[in-house]
C-alpha atoms as a PDB file:
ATOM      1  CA  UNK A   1      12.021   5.281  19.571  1.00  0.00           C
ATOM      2  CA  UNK A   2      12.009   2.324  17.066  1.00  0.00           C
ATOM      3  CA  UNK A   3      11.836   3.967  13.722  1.00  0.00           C
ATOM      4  CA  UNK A   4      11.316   2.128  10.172  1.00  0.00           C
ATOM      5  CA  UNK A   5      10.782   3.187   6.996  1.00  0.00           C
ATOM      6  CA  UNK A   6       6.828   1.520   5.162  1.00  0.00           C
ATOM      7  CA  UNK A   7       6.501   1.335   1.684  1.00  0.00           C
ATOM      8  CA  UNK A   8       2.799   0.938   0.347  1.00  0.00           C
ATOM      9  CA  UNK A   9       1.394   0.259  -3.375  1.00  0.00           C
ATOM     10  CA  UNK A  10      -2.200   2.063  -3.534  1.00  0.00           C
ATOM     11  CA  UNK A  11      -2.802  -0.546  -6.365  1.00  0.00           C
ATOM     12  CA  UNK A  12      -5.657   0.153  -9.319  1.00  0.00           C
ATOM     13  CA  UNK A  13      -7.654  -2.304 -10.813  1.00  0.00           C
ATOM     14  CA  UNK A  14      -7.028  -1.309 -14.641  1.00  0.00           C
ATOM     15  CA  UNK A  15     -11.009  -2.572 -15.155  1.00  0.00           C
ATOM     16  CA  UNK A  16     -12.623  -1.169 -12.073  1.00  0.00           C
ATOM     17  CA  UNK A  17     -10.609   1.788 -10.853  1.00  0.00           C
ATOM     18  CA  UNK A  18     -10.636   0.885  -7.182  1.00  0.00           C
ATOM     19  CA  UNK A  19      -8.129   0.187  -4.942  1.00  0.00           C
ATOM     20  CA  UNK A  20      -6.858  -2.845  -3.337  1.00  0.00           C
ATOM     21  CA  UNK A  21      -6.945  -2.726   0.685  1.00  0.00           C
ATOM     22  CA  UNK A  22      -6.417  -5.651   2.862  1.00  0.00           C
ATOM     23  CA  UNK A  23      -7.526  -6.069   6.630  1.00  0.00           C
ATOM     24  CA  UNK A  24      -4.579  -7.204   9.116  1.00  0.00           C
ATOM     25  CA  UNK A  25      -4.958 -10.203  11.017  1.00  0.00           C
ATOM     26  CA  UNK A  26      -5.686  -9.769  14.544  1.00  0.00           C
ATOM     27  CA  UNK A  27      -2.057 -11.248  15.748  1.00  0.00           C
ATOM     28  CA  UNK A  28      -0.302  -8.579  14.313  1.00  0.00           C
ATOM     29  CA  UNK A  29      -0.209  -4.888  15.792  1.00  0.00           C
ATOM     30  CA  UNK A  30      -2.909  -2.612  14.703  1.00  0.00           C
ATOM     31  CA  UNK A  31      -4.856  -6.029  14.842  1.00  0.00           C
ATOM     32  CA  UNK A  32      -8.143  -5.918  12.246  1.00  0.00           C
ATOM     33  CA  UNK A  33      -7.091  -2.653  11.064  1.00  0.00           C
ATOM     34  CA  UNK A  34      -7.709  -2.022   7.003  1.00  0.00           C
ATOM     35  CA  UNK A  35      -4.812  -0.762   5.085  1.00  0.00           C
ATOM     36  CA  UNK A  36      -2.731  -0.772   1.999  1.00  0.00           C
ATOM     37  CA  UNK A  37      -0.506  -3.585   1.202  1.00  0.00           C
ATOM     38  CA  UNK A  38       2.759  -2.888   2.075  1.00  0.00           C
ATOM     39  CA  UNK A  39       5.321  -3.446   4.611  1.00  0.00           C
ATOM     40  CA  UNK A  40       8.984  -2.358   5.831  1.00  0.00           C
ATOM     41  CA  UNK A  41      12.104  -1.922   3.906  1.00  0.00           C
ATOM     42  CA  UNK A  42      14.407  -4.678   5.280  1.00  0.00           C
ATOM     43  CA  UNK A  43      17.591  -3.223   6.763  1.00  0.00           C
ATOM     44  CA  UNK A  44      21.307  -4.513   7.922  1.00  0.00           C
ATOM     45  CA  UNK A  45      22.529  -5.078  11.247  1.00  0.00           C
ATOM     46  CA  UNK A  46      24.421  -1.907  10.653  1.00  0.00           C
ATOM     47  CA  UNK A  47      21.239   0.172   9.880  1.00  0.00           C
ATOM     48  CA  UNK A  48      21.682   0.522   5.992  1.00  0.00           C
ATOM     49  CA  UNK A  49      19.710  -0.309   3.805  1.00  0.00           C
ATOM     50  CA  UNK A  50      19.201  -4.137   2.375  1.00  0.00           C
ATOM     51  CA  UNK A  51      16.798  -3.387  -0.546  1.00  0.00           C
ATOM     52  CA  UNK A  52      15.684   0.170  -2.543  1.00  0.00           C
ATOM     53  CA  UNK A  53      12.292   1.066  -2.227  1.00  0.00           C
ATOM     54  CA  UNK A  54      11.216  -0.126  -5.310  1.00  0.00           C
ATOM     55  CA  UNK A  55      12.417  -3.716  -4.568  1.00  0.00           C
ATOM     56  CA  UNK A  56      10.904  -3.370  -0.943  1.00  0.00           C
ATOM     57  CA  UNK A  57       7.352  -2.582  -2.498  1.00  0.00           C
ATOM     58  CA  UNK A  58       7.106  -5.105  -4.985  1.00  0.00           C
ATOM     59  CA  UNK A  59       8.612  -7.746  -2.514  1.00  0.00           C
ATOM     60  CA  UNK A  60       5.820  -6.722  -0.060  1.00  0.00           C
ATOM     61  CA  UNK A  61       3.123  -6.366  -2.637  1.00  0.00           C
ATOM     62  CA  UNK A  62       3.529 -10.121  -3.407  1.00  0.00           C
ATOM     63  CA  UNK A  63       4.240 -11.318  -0.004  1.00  0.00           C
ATOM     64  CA  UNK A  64       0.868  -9.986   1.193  1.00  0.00           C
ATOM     65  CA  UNK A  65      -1.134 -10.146  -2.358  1.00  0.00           C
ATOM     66  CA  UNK A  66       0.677 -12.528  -4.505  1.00  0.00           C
ATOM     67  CA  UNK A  67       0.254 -10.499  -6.816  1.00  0.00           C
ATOM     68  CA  UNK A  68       2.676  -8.994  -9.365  1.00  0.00           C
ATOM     69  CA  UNK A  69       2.743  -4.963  -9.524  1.00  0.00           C
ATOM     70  CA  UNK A  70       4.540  -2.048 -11.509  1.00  0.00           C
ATOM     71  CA  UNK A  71       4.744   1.430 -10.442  1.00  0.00           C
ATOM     72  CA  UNK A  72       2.876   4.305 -12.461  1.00  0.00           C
ATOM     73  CA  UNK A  73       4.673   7.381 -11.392  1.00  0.00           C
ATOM     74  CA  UNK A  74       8.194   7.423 -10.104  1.00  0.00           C
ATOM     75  CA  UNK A  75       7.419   9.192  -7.036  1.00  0.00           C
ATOM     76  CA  UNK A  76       5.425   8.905  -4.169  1.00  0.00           C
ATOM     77  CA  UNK A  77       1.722  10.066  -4.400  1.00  0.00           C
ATOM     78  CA  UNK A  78       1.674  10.743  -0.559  1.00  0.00           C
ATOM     79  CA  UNK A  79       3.808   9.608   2.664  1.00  0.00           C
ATOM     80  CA  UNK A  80       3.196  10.152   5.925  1.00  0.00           C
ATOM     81  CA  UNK A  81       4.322   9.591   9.296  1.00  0.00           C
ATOM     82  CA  UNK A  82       2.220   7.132  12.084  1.00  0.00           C
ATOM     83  CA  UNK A  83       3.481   7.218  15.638  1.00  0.00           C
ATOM     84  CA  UNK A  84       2.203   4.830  18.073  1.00  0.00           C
ATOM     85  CA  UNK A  85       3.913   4.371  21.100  1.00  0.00           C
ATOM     86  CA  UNK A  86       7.681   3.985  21.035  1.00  0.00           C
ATOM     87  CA  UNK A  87       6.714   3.126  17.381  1.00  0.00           C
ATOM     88  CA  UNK A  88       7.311   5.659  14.467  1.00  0.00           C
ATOM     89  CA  UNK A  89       6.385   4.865  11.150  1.00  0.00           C
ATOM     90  CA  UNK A  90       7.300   6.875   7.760  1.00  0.00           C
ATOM     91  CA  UNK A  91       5.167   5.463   5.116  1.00  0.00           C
ATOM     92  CA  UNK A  92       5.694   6.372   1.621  1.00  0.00           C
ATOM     93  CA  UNK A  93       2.406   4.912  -0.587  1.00  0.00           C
ATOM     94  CA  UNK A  94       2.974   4.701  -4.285  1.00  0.00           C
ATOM     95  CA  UNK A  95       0.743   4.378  -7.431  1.00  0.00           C
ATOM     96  CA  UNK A  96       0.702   0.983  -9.114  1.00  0.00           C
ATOM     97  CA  UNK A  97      -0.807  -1.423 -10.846  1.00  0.00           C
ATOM     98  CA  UNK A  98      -1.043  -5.347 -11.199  1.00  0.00           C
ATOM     99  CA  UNK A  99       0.802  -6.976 -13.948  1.00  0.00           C
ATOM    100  CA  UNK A 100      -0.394 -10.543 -15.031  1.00  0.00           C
ATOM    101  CA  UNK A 101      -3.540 -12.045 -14.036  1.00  0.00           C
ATOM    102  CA  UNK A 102      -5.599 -10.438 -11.113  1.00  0.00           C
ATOM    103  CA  UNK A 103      -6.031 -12.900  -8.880  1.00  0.00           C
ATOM    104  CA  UNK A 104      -5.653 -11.591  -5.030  1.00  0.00           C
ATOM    105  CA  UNK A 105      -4.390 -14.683  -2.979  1.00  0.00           C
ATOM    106  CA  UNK A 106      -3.494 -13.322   1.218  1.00  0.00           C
ATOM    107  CA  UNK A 107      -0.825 -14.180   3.247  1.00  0.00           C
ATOM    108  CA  UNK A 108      -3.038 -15.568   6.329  1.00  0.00           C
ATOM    109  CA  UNK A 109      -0.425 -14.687   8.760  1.00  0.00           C
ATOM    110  CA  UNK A 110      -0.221 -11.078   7.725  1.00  0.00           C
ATOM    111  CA  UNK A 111      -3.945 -10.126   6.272  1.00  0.00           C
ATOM    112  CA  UNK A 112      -7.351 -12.033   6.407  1.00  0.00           C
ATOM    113  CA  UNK A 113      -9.753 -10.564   4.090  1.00  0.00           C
ATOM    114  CA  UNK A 114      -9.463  -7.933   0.880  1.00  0.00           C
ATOM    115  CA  UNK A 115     -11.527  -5.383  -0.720  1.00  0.00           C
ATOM    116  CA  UNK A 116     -11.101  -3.308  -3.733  1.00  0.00           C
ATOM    117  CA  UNK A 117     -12.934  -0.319  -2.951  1.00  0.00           C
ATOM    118  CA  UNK A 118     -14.345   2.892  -4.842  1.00  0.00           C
ATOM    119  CA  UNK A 119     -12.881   6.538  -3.472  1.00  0.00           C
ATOM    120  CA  UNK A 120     -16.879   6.753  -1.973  1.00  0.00           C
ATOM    121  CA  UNK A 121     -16.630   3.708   0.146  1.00  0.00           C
ATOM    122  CA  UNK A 122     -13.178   4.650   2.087  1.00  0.00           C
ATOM    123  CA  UNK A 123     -15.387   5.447   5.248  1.00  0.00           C
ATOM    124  CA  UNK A 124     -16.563   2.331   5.594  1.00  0.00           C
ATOM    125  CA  UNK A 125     -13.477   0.251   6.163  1.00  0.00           C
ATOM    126  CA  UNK A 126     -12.096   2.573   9.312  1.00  0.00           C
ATOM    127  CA  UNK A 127      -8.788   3.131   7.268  1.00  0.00           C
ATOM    128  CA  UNK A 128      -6.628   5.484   9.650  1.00  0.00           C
ATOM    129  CA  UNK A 129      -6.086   8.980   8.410  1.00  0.00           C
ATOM    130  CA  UNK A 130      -2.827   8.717   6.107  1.00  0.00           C
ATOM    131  CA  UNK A 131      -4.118   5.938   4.192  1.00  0.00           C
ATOM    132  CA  UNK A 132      -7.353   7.596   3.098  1.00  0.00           C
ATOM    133  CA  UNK A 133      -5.337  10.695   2.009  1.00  0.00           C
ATOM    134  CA  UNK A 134      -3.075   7.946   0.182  1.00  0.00           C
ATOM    135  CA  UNK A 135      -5.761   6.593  -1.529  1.00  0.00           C
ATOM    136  CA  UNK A 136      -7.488   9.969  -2.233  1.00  0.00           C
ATOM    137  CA  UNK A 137      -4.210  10.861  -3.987  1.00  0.00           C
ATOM    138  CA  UNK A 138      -3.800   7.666  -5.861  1.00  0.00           C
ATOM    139  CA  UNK A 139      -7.465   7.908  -7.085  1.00  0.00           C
ATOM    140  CA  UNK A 140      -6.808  12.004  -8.152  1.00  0.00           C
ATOM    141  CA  UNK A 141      -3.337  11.082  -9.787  1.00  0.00           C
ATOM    142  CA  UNK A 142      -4.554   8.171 -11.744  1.00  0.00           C
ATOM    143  CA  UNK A 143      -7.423  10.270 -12.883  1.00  0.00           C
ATOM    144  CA  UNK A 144      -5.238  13.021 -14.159  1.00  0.00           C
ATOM    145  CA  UNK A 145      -2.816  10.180 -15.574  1.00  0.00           C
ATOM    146  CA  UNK A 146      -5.945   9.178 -17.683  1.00  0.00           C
ATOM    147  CA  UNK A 147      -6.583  12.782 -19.003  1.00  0.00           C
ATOM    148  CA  UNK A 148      -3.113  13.476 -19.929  1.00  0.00           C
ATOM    149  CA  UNK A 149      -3.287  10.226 -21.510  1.00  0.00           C
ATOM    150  CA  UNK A 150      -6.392  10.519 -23.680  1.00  0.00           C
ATOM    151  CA  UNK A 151      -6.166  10.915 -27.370  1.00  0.00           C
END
C-alpha cells in the first residue's frame, strides 16, 4: 500500500468568512475533483521526514494558491484518512488564514478554477466526505474563535 501523509489549510477569508477550495485539474488523480489546498509532506529516500507539517502546509498553500497563510489554532481541526486503491491517504486539514494581499493566483498544472464558498454551498461543489467535515469544522472553530474573542 503506498501511504503518505496530506496536509490541508481550510483557509478563511478574514472579510467574507468562506473558505477557499480549488478544483484539480483533470491530469492529476481524482481528476476535476474540488478540494482544499494542500498537498503531501515531502519525505527522504529513507522514509523520514524532509519538512514539519507546518512548513509542508504553507509550502503547499503557496504552491497551489500563491498565496501567503498563517495557522489559527495549533492543532488540527479534523484529519482523516482516504483510501483509494493501493493508495492511502492521512490528511490532517488545519485552520488558517491569508497574510498579505488576497489575491488567489493557481498553479495550472495542479488546480484550474477556485471558489471561496459559504458552509451552505458545500453541496454544490461534490467535495468528498472528509473535506466537508473539514470545512464544517473550520467554519464551527473559527466561529467559536470569534466569540471567545469578542470584547
Amino acid at each position: 500500500m503506498n501511504y503518505r501523509t496530506i496536509v490541508s489549510g481550510a483557509i478563511i477569508h478574514p472579510e467574507t468568512g468562506k473558505v477557499l477550495i480549488v478544483k484539480r485539474t483533470n491530469t492529476k488523480k481524482r481528476g476535476g475533483k474540488w478540494e482544499l489546498p494542500g498537498g503531501k509532506i515531502e519525505v527522504l529516500a529513507d522514509g523520514k521526514l524532509r519538512e514539519r507539517h507546518d512548513d509542508a502546509l504553507f509550502r503547499e498553500i503557496k504552491e497551489e494558491t500563491n498565496l501567503d497563510a498563517e495557522k489559527l489554532l495549533p492543532q488540527p481541526v479534523h484529519d482523516f484518512e482516504y483510501v483509494d486503491g493501493e493508495y492511502r491517504r492521512n490528511f490532517y486539514v488545519f485552520l488558517t488564514r491569508p497574510t498579505g494581499k488576497i489575491r488567489v493566483k493557481l498553479n495550472p498544472e495542479e488546480h484550474t478554477k477556485y471558489a471561496w464558498v459559504a458552509k451552505n454551498e458545500l453541496t454544490k461543489y461534490g467535495l468528498n466526505l472528509g473535506f466537508r467535515n473539514a470545512i464544517i469544522k473550520a467554519f464551527n472553530a473559527h466561529k467559536q474563535m470569534q466569540k471567545d474573542f469578542e470584547v
